[in-house]
N, C-alpha and C. Protein backbone atom coordinates (compact mmCIF):
# COMPACT_ATOMS: atom_id res chain seq x y z
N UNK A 1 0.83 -1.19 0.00
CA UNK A 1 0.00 0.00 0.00
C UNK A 1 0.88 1.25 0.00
N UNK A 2 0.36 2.29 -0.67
CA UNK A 2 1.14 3.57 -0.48
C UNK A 2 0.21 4.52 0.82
N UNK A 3 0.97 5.85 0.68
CA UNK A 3 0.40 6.28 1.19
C UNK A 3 -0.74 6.51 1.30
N UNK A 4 -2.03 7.28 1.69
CA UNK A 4 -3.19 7.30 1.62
C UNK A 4 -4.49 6.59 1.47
N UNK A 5 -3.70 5.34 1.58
CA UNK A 5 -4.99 4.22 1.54
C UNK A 5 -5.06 3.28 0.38
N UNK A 6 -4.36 3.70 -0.94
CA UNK A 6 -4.31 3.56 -2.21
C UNK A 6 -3.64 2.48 -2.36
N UNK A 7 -4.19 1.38 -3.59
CA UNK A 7 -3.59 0.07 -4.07
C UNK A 7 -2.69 0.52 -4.87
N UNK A 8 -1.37 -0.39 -4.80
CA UNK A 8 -0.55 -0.20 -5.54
C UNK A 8 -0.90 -0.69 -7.07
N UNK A 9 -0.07 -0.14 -7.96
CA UNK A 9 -0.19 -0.99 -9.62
C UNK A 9 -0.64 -2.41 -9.54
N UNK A 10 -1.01 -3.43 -9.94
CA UNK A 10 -0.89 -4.97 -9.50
C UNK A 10 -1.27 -5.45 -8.60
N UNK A 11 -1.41 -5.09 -7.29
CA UNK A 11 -1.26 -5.43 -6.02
C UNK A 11 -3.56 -5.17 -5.74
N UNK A 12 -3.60 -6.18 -5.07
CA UNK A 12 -5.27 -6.17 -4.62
C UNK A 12 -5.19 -6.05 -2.96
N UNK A 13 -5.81 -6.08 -2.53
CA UNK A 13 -6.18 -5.68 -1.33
C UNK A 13 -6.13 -7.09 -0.73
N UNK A 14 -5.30 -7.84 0.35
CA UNK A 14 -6.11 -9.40 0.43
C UNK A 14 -7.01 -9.22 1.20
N UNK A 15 -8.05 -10.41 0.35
CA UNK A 15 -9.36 -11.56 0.45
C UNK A 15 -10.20 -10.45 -0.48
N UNK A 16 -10.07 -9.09 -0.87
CA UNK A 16 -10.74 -8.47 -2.04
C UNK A 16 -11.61 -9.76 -2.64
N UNK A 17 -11.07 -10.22 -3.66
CA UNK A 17 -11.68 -10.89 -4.67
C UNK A 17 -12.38 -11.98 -3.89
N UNK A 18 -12.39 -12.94 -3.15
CA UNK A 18 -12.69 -13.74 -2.53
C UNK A 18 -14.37 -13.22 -2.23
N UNK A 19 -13.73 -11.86 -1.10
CA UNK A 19 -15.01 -11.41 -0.61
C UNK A 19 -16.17 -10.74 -1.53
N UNK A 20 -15.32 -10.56 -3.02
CA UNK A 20 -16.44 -9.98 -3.63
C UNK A 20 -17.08 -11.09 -4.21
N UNK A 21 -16.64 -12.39 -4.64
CA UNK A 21 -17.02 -12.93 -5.62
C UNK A 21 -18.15 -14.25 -4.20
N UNK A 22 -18.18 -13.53 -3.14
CA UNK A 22 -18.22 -14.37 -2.06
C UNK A 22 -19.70 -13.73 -2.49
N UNK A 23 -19.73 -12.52 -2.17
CA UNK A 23 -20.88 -11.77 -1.73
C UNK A 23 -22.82 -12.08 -2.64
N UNK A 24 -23.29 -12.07 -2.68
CA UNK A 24 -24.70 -11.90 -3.00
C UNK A 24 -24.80 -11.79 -4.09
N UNK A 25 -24.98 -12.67 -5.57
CA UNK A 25 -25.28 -12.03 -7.28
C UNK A 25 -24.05 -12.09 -7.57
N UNK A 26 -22.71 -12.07 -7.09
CA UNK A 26 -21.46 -12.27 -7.79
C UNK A 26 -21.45 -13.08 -8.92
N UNK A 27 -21.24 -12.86 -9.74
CA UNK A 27 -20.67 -13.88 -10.95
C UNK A 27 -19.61 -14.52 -11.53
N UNK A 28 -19.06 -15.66 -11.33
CA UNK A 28 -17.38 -15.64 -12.31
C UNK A 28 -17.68 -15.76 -13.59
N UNK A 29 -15.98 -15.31 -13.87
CA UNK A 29 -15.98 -14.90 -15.41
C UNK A 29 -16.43 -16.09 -16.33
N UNK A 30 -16.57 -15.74 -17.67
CA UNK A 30 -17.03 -16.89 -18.17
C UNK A 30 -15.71 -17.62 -18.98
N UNK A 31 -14.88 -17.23 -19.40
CA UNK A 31 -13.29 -17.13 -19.84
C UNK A 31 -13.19 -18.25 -18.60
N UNK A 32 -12.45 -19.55 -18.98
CA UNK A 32 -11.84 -20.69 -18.29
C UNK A 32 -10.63 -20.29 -17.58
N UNK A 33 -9.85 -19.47 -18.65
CA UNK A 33 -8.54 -19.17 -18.42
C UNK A 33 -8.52 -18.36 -17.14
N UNK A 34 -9.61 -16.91 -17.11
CA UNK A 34 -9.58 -16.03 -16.18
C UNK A 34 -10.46 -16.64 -14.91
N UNK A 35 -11.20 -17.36 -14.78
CA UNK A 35 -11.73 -18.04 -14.08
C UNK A 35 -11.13 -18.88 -13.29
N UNK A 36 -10.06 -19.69 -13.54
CA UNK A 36 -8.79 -20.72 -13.15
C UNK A 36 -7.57 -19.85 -12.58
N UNK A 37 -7.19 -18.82 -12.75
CA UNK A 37 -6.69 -17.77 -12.23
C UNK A 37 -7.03 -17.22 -11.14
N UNK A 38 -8.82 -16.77 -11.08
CA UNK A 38 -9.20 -15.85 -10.14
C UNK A 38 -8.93 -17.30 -8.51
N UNK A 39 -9.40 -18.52 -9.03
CA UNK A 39 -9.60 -19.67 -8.18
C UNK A 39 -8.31 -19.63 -7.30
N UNK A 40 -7.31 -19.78 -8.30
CA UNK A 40 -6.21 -19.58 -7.96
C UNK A 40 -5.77 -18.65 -6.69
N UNK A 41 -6.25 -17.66 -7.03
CA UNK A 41 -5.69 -16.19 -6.33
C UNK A 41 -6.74 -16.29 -4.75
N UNK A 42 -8.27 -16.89 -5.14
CA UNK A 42 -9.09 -17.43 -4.17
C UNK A 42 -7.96 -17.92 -2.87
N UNK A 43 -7.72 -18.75 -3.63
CA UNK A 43 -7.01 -20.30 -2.98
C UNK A 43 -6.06 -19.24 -1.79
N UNK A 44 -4.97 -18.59 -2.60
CA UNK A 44 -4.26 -18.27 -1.84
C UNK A 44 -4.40 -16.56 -0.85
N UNK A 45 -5.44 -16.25 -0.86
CA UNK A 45 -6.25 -15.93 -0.10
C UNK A 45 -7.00 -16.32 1.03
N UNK A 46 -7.54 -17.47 0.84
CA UNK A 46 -7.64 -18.61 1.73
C UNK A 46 -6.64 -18.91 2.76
N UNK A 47 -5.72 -19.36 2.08
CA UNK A 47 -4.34 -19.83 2.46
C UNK A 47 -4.03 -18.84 3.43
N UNK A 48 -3.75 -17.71 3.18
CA UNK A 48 -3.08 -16.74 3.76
C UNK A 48 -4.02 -16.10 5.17
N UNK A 49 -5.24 -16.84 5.67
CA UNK A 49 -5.72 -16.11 6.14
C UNK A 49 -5.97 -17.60 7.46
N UNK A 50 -5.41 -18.73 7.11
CA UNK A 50 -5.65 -19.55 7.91
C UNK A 50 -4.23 -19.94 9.29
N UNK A 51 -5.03 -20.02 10.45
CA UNK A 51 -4.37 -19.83 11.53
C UNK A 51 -2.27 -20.94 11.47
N UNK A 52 -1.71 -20.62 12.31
CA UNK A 52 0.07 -21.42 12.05
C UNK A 52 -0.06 -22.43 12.54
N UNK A 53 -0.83 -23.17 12.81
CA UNK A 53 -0.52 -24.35 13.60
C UNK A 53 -0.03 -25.77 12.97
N UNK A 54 0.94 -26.39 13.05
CA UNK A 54 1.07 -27.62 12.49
C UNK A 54 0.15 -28.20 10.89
N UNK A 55 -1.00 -28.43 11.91
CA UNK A 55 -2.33 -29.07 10.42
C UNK A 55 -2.50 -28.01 10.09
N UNK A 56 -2.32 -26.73 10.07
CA UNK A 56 -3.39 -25.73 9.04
C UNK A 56 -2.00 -25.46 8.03
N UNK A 57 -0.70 -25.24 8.47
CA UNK A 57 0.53 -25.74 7.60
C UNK A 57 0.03 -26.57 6.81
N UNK A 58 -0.02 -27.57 6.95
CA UNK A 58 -0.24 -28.69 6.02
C UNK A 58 -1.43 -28.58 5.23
N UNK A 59 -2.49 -28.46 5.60
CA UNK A 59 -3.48 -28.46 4.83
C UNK A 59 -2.83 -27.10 3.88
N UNK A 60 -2.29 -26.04 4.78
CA UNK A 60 -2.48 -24.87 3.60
C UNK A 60 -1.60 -25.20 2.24
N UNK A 61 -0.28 -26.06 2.56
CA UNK A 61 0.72 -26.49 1.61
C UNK A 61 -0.27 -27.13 0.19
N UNK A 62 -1.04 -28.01 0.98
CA UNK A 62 -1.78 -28.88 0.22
C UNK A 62 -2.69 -28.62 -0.91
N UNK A 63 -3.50 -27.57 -0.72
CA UNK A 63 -4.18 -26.63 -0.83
C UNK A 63 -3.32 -25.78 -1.77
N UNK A 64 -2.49 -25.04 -1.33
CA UNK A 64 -1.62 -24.04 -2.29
C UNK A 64 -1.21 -24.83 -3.55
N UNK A 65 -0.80 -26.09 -3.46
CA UNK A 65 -0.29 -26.69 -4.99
C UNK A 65 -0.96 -26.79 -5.64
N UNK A 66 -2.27 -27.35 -5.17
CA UNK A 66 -3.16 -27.91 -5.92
C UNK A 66 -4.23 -27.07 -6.78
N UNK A 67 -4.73 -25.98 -5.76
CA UNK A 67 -5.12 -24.62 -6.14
C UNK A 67 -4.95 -23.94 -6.88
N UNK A 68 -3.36 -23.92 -6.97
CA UNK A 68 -2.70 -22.80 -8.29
C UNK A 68 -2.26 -23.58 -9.09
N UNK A 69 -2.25 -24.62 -8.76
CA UNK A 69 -1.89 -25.90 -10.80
C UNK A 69 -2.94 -25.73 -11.39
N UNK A 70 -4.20 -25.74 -10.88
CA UNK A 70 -5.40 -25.42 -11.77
C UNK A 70 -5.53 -24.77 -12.96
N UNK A 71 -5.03 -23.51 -12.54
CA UNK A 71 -5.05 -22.16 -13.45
C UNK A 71 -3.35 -22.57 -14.59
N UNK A 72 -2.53 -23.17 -13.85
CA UNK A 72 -1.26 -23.13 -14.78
C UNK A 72 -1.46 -24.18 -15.89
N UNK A 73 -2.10 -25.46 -15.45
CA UNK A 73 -2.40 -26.31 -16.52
C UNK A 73 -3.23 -26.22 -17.86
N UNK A 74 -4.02 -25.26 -17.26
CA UNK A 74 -5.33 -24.66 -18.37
C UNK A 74 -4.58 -23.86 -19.15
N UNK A 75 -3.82 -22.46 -18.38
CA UNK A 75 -3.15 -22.03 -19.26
C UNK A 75 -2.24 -23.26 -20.36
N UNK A 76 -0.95 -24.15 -19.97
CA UNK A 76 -0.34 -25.10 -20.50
C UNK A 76 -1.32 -25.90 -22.03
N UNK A 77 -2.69 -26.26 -21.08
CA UNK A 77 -3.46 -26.61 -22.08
C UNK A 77 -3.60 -25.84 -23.61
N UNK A 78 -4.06 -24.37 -23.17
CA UNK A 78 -4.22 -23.29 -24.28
C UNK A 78 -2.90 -23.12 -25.12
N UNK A 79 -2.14 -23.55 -24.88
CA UNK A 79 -0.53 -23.48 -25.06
C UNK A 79 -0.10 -24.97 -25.97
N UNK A 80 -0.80 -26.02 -25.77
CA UNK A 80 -0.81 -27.25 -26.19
C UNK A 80 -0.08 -27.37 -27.73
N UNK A 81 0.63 -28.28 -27.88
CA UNK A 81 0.96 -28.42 -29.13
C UNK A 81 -0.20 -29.78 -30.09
N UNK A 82 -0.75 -29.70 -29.54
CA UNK A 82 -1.82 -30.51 -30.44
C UNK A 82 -3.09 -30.78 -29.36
N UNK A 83 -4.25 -31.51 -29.32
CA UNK A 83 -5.05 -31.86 -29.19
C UNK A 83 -5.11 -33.31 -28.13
N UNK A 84 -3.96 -33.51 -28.34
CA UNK A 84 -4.14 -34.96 -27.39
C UNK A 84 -3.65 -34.18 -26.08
N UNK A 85 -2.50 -33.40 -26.44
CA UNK A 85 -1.76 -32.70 -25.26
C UNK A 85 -2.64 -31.33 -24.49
N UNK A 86 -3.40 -31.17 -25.03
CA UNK A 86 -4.45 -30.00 -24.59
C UNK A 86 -5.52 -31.08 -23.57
N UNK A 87 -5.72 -32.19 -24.19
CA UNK A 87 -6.26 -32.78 -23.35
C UNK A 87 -5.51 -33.89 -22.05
N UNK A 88 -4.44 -33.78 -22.18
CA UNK A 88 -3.44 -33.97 -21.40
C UNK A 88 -3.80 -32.64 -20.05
N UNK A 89 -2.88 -31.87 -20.66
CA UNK A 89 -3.06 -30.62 -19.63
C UNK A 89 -4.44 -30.28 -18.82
N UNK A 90 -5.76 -31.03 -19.65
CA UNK A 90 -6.73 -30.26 -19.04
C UNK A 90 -7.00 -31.11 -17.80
N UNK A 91 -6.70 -32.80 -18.39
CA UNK A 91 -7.11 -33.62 -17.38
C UNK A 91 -6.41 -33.50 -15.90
N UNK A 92 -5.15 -33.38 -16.22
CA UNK A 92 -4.41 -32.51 -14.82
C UNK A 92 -4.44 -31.64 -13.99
N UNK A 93 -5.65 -30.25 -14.86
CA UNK A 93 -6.06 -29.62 -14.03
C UNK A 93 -7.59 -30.05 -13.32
N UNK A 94 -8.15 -31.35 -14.26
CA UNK A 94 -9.24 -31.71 -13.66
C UNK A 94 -8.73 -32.26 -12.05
N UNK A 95 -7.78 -33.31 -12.06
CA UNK A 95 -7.45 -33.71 -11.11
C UNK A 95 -6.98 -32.64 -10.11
N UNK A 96 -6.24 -31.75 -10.41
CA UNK A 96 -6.13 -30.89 -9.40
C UNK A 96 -7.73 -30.10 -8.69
N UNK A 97 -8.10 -29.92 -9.67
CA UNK A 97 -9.50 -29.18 -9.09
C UNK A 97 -10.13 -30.14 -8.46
N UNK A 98 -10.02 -31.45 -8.02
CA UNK A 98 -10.76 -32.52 -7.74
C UNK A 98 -9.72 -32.32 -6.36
N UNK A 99 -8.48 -32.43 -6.23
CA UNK A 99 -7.98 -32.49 -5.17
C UNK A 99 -8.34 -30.88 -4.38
N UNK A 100 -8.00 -30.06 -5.27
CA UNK A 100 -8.10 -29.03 -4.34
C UNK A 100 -9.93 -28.98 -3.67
N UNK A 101 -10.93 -29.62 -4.11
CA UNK A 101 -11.80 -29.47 -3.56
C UNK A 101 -12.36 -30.53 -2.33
N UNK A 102 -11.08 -31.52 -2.24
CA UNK A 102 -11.02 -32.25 -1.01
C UNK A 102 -10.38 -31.39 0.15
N UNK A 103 -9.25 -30.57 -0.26
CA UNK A 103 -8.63 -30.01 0.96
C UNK A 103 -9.48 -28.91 1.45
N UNK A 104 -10.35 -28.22 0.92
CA UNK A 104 -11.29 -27.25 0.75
C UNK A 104 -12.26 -27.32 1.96
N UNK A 105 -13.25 -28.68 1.20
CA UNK A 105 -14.43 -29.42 1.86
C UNK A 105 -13.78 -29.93 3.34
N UNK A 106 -12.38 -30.69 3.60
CA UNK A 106 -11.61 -30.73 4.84
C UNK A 106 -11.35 -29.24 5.50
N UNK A 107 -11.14 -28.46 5.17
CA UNK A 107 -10.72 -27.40 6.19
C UNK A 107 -12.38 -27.00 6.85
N UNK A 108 -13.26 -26.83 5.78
CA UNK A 108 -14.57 -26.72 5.67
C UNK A 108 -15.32 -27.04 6.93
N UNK A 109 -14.89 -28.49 7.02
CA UNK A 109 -15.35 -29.97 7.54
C UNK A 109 -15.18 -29.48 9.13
N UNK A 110 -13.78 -29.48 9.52
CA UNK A 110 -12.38 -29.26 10.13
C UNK A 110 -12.90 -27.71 10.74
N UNK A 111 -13.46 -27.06 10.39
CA UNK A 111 -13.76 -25.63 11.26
C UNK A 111 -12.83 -25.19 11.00
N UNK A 112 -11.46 -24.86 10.48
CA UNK A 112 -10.54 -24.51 10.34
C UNK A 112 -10.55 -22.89 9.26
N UNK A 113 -9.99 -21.86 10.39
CA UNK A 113 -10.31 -20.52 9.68
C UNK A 113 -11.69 -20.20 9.04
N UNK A 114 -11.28 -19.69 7.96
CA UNK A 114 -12.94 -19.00 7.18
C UNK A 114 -13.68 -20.21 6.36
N UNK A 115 -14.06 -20.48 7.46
CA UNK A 115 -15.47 -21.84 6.67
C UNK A 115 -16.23 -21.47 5.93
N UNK A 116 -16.88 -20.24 6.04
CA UNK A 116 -17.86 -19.92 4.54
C UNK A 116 -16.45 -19.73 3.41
N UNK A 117 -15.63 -19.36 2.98
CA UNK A 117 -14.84 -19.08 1.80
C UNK A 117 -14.66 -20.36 1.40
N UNK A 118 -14.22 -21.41 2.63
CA UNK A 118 -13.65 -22.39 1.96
C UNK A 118 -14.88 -23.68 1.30
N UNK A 119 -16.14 -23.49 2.45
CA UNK A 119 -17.41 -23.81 1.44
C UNK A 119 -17.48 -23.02 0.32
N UNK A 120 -17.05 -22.28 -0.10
CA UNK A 120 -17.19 -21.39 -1.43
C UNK A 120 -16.29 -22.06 -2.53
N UNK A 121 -15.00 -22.34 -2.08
CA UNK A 121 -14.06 -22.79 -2.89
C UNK A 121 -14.23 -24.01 -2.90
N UNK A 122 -15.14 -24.94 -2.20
CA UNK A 122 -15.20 -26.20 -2.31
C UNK A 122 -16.20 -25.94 -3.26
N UNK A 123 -17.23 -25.24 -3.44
CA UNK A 123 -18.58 -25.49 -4.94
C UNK A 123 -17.35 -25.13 -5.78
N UNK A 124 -16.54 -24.32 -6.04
CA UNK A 124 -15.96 -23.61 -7.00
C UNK A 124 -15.33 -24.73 -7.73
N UNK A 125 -14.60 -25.68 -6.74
CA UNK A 125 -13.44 -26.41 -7.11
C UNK A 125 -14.57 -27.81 -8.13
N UNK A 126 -15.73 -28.00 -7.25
CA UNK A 126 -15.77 -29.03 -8.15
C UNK A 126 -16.66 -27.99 -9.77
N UNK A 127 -17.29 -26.85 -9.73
CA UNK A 127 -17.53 -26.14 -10.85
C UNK A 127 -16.70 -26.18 -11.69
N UNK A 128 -15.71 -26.05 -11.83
CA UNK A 128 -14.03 -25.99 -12.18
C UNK A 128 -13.97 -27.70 -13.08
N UNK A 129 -13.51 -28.36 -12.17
CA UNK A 129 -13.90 -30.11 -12.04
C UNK A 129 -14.79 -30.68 -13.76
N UNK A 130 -15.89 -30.02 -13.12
CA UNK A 130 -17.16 -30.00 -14.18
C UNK A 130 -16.74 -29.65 -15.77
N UNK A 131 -16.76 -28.43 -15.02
CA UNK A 131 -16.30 -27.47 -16.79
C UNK A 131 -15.30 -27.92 -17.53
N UNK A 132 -13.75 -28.69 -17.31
CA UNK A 132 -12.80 -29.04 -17.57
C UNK A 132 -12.98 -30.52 -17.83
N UNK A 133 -14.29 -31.40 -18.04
CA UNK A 133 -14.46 -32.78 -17.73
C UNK A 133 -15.42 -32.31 -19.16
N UNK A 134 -15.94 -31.72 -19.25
CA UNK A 134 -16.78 -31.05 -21.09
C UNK A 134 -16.24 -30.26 -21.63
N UNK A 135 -14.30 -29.69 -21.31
CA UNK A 135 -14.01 -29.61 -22.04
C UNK A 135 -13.14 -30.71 -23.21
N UNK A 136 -12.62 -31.82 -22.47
CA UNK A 136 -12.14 -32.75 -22.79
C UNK A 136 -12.88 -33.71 -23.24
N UNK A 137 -13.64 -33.63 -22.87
CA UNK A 137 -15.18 -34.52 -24.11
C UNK A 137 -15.28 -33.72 -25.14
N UNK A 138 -15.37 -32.64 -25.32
CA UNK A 138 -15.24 -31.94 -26.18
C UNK A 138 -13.94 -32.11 -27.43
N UNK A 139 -12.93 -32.13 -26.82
CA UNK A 139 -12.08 -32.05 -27.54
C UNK A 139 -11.05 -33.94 -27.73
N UNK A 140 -11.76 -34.59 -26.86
CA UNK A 140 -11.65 -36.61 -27.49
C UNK A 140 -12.73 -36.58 -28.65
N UNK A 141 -13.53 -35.53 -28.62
CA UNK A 141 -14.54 -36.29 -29.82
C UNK A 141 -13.86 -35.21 -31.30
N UNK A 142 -13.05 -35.03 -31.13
CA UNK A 142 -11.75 -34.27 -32.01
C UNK A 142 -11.17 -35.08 -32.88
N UNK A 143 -11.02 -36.06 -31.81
CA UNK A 143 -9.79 -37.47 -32.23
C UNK A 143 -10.17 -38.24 -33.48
């Protein structure tokens, strides 16, 4: 932050996005790419807001990989040198979005820090899950 209250270039406010996309009528984007990103940035928002103890370490580690591979694989995917490998990349981020919505639904579970966000990121993760499971049907019936 600079002086006067003001966000820097780049820089968001943390849990900003979280809390907006948390709030009442929010919408995510419809863009996969920017959508897998925002999850991302969710995630470690999340992360950053959960108490030091031993298990919340761990869960948060757990959580942080899995969270932000999401968004890198999709990108990787869009990046693909063919069609088998796009569906390579996507299925990896399926699995990640599948894991990250176990550690999610556990912290969730677990009372651990902000239970409504991380019920949030647990619908998100398997939304995510979903969307990335028709896009790869989509693109095997390519083959």
């Amino acid at each position: 932050m600079v002086a006067g209250g003001r966000e820097t270039w780049g820089r968001r406010k943390r849990g900003a996005l979280l809390a907006r996309r948390m709030a009442e009528g929010a919408k995510p984007p419809f863009d996969i790419i920017e959508r897998t990103f925002e999850f991302g940035l969710m995630v470690v928002e999340l992360v950053r807001r959960l108490p030091a103890g031993v298990t919340e370490r761990h869960l948060a580690y757990q959580l942080i990989k899995s969270g932000t591979s999401v968004g890198a694989n999709v990108e990787e995917g869009y990046g693909a040198e063919s069609v088998k490998d796009r569906i390579h990349k996507f299925s990896i981020a399926r699995k990640e979005a599948r894991e990250s919505h176990y550690w999610c639904h556990l912290i969730q579970e677990a009372a651990i820090g902000d239970v409504e966000a991380a019920a949030f990121l647990t619908d998100e993760a398997m939304q995510l899950a979903r969307i990335l499971s028709t896009l790869i049907l989509k693109d095997q019936r390519k083959l």
